[in-house]
Structures are given as C-alpha cells and as structure tokens.
C-alpha atoms as a PDB file:
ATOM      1  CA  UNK A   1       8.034 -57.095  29.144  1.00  0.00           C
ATOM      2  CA  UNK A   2       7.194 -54.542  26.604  1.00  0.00           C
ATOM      3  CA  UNK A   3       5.898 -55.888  23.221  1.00  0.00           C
ATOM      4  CA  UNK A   4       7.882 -54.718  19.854  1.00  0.00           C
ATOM      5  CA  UNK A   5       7.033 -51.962  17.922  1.00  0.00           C
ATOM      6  CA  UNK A   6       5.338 -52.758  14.716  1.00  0.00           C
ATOM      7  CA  UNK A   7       6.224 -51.045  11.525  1.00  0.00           C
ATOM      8  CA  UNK A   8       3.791 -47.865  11.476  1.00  0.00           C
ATOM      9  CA  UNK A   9       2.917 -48.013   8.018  1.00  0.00           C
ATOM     10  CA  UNK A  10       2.310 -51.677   8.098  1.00  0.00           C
ATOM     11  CA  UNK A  11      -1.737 -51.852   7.669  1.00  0.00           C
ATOM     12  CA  UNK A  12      -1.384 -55.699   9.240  1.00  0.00           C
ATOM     13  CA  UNK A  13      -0.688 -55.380  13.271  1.00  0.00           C
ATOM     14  CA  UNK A  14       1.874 -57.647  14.649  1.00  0.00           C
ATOM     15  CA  UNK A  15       2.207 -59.793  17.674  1.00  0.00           C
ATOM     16  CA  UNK A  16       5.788 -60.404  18.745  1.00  0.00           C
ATOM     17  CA  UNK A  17       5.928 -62.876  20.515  1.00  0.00           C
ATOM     18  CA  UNK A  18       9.883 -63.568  20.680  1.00  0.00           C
ATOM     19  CA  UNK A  19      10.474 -61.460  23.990  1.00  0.00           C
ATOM     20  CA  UNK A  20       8.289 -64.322  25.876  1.00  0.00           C
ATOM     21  CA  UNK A  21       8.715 -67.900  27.742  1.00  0.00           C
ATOM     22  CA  UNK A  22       5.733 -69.290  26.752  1.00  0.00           C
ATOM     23  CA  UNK A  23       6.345 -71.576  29.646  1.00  0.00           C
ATOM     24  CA  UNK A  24       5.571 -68.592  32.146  1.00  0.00           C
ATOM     25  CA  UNK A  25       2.320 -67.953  33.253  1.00  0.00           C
ATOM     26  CA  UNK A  26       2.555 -64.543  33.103  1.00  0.00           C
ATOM     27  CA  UNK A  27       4.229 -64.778  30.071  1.00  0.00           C
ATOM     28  CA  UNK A  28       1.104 -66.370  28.205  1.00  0.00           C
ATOM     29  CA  UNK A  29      -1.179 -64.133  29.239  1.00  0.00           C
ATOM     30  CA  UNK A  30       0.939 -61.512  28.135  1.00  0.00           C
ATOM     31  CA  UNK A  31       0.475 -63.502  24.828  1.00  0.00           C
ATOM     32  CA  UNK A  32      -3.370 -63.888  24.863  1.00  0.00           C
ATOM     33  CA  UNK A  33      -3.451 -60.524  25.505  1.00  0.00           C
ATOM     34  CA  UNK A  34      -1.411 -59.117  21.995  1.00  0.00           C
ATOM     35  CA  UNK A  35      -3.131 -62.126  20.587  1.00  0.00           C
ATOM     36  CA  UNK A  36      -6.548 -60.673  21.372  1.00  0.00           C
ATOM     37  CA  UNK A  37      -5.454 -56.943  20.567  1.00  0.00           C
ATOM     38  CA  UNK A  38      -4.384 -58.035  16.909  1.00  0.00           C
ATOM     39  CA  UNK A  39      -7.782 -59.906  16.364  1.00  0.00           C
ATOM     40  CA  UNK A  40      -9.303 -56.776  17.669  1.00  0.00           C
ATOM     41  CA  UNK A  41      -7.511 -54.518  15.433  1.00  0.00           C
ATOM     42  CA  UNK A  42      -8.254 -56.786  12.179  1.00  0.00           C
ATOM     43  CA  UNK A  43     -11.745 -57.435  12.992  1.00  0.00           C
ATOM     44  CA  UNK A  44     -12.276 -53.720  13.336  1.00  0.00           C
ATOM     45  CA  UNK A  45     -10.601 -52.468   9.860  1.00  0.00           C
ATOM     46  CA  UNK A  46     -11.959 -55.230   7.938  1.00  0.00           C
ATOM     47  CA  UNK A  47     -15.251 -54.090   9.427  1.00  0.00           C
ATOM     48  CA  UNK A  48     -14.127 -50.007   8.195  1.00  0.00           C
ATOM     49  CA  UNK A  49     -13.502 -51.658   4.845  1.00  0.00           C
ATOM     50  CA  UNK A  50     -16.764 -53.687   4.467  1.00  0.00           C
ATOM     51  CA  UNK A  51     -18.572 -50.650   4.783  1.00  0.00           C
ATOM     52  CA  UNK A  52     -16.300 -48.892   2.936  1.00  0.00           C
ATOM     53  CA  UNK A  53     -17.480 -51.363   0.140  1.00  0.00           C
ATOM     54  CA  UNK A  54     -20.630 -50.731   0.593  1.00  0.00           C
ATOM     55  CA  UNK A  55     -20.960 -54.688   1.954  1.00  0.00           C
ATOM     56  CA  UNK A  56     -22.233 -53.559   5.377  1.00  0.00           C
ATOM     57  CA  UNK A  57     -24.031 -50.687   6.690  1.00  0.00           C
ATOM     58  CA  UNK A  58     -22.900 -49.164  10.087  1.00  0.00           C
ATOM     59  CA  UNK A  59     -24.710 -52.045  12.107  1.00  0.00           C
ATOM     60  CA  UNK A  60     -23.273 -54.107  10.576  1.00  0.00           C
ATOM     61  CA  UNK A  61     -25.995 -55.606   8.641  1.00  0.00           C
ATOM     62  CA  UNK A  62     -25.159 -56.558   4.881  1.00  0.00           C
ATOM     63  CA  UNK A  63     -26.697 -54.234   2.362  1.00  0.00           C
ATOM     64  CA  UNK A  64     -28.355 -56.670   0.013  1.00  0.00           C
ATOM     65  CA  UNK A  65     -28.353 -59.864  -0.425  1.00  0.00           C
ATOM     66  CA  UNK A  66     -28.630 -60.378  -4.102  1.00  0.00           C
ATOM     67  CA  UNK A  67     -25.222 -61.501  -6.144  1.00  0.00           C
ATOM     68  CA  UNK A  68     -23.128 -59.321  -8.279  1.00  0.00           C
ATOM     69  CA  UNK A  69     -24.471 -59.387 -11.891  1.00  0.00           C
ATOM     70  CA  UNK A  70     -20.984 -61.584 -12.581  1.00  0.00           C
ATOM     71  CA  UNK A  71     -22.224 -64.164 -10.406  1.00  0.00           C
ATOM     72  CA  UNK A  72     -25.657 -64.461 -11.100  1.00  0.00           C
ATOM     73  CA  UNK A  73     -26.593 -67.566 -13.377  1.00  0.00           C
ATOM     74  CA  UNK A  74     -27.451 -65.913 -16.384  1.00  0.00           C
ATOM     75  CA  UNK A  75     -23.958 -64.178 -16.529  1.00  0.00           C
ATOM     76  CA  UNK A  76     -21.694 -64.626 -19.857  1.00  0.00           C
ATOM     77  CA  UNK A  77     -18.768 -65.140 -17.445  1.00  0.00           C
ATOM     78  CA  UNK A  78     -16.928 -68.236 -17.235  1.00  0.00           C
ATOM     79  CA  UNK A  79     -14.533 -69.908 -14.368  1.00  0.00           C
ATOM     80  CA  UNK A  80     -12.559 -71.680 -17.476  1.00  0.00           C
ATOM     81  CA  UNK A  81      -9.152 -70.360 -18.187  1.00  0.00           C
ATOM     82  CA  UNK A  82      -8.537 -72.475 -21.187  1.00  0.00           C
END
C-alpha cells in the first residue's frame, strides 16, 4: 500500500486515494494519514509565502494591521465594472 507519486514540479501535493478500500480499516487510516500530510504540506508553503509577502513575520504574527491604500475608504478605486 504505497501511495502514488505526485508530479514533482506540481507546487499542489496530491493525495491518491484510488489504491484504497475505504471500507478497510487500515485502509482509512492510511487515508487520514496522506490526508493530514497534504494539509501539512499546504499549511506550511502558504505560511513560506505569507511571509514571503511580507503578510506575516516568522511567528507568525501579521505585520500590520492597517489596509492597503486601495482599500482604505478614501481610495479613488471602484468595485464597478460598468
């Protein structure tokens, strides 16, 4: 029970899930377990990439809390399209 390999240059992990009976015991653990890893692996490069940003510092705590000056209600931009 091996899971598949994921395409290396894909930056989104996978979790295959088409080897297992779901109806197994062992089986659904195995898929709470590549479940878990893929959350794991998200949570930590969206965490790389908030900081990245500039979002988050490296405790995690955001930066600032004030808006970007486009979102701040004496911005000229508009939500219209028309």
């Amino acid at each position: 029970m091996h899971p598949q390999a994921s395409d290396p240059t894909s930056p989104i992990p996978s979790a295959p899930f088409d080897d297992l009976d779901l109806d197994r015991p062992e089986d659904e653990e195995e898929w709470e377990r590549r479940v878990m890893a893929l959350a794991a692996a998200r949570i930590a490069a969206e965490r790389v990439r908030l900081e990245r940003l500039g979002i988050i510092d490296a405790n995690g705590d955001l930066v600032s809390r004030e808006l970007p000056p486009d979102m701040r209600p004496e911005s000229d931009t508009t939500v219209e399209t028309g």
